[in-house]
Protein backbone atom coordinates (compact mmCIF):
# COMPACT_ATOMS: atom_id res chain seq x y z
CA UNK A 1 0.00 0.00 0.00
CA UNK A 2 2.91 2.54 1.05
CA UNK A 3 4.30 1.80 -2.18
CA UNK A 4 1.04 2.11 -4.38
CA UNK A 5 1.00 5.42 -2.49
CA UNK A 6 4.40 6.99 -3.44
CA UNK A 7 3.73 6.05 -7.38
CA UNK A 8 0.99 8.33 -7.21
CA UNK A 9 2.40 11.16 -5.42
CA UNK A 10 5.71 10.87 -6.72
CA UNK A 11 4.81 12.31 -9.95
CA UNK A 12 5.03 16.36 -9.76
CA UNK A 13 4.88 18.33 -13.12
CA UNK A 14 5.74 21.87 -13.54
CA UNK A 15 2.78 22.14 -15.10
CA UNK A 16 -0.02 19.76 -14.97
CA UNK A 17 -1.19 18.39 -18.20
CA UNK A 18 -4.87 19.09 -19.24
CA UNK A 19 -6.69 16.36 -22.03
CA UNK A 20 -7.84 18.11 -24.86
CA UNK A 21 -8.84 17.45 -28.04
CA UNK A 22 -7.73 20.44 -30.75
CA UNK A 23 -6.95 20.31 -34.55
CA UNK A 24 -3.39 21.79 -35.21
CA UNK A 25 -1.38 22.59 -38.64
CA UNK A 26 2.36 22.42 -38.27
CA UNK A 27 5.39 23.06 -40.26
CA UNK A 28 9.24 22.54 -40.66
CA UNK A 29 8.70 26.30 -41.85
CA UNK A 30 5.92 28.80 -41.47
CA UNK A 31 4.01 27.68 -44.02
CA UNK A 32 1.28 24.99 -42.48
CA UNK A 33 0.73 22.29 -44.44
CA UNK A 34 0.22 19.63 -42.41
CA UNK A 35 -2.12 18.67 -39.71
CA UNK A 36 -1.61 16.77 -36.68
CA UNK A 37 -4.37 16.86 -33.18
CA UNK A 38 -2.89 17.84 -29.96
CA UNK A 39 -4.34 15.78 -27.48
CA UNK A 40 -2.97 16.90 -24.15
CA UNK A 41 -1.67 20.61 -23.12
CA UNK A 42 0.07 22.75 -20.44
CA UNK A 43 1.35 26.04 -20.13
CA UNK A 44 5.25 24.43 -20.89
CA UNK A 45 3.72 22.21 -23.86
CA UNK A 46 1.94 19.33 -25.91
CA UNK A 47 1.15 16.16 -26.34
CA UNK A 48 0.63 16.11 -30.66
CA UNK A 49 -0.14 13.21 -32.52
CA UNK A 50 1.93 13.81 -36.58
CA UNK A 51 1.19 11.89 -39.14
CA UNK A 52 4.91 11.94 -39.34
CA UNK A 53 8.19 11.50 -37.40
CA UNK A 54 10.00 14.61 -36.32
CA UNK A 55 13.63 14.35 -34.64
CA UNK A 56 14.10 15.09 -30.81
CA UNK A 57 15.68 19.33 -31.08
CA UNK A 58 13.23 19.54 -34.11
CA UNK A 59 11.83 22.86 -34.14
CA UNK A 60 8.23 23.39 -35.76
CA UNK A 61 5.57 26.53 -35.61
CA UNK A 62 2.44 25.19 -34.76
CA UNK A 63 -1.04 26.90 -35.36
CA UNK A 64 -3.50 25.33 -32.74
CA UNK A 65 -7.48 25.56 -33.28
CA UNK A 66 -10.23 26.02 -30.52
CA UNK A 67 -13.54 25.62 -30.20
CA UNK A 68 -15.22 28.71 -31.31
CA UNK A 69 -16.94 28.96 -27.70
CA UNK A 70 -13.80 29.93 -26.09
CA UNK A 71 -11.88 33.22 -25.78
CA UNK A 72 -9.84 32.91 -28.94
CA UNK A 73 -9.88 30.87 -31.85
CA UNK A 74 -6.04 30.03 -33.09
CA UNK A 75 -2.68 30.15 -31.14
CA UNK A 76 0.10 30.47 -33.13
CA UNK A 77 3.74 29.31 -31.21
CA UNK A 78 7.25 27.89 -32.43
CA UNK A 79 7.65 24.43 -30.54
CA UNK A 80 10.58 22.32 -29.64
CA UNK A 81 10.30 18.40 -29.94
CA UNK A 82 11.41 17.08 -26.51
CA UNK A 83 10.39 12.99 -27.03
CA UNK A 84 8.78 10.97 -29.66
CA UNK A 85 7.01 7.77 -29.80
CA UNK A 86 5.44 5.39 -32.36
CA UNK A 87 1.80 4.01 -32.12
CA UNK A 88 -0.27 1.74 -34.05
CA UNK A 89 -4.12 2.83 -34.67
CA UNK A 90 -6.94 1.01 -34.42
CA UNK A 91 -7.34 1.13 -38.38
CA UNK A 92 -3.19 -0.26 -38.65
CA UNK A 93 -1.83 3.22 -39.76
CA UNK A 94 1.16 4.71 -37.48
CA UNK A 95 0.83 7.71 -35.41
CA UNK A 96 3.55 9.43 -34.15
CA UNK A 97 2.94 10.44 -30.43
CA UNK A 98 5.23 14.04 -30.14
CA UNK A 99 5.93 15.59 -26.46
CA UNK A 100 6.83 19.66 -27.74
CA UNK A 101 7.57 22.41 -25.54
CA UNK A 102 6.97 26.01 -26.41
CA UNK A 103 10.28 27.96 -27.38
CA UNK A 104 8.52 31.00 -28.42
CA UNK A 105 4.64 32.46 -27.68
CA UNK A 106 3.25 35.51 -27.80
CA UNK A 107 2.35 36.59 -24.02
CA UNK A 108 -1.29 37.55 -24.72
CA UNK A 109 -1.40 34.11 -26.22
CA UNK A 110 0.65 32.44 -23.20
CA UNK A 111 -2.40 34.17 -21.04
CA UNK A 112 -5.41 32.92 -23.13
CA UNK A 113 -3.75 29.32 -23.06
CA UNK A 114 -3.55 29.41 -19.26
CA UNK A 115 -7.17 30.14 -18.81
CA UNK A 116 -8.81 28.54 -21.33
CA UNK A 117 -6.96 25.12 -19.26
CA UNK A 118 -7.61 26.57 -16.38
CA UNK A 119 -11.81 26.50 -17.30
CA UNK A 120 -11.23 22.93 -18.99
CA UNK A 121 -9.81 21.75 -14.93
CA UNK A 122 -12.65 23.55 -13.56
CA UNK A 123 -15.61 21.61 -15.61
CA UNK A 124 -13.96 18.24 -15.43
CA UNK A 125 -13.70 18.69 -11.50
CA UNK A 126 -17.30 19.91 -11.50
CA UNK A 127 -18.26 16.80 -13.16
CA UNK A 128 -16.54 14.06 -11.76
């Protein structure tokens, strides 16, 4: 039980990652081409599923999408690749599972990030 315990405290983040589910473009350049769905987010970064492999140091602008409820619509950032990892689909493609980390976002857009996971925490502890 102690042990069991420690696992699940043991693991503290800088910043706690929120599940989402957002469309995303990204490019080598800044000229978005391709699309990818970022399925987790934090105020240091993403969790992006590519179509494509990308090299750990790989830098990439990234153009995220939100619902059109919330406070903005797009977030535009340059991102660093920090891990990668391979998956298999359900329907036998491969998806390329891609930890980034923001080098460079515009403040205002830092801000509007922070809240807009801030309300996500608030309605999934509202309705657990």
């Amino acid at each position: 039980m102690e042990l069991m315990e420690k696992s699940l405290t043991s693991e503290k983040r800088k910043y706690p990652r929120v599940n989402v589910d957002l469309p995303a473009k990204y490019s080598k350049t800044n000229l978005f081409f391709k699309f990818g769905r970022v399925v987790n987010a934090s105020e240091g970064g993403l969790l992006v599923h590519l179509p494509e492999e990308m090299g750990v140091g790989q830098r990439l602008a990234l153009k995220l999408f939100f619902p059109s409820r919330s406070e903005f619509n797009t977030l535009e950032a340059s991102v660093q690749v920090v891990w990668k990892d391979i998956h298999l689909r359900k329907d036998w493609t491969w998806d390329y599972r891609t930890g980034v980390k923001f080098v460079n976002i515009p403040q205002e857009h830092m801000a509007k990030l922070k809240n807009f996971l801030t309300n996500i925490k608030r309605r999934t502890f509202c309705t657990a």
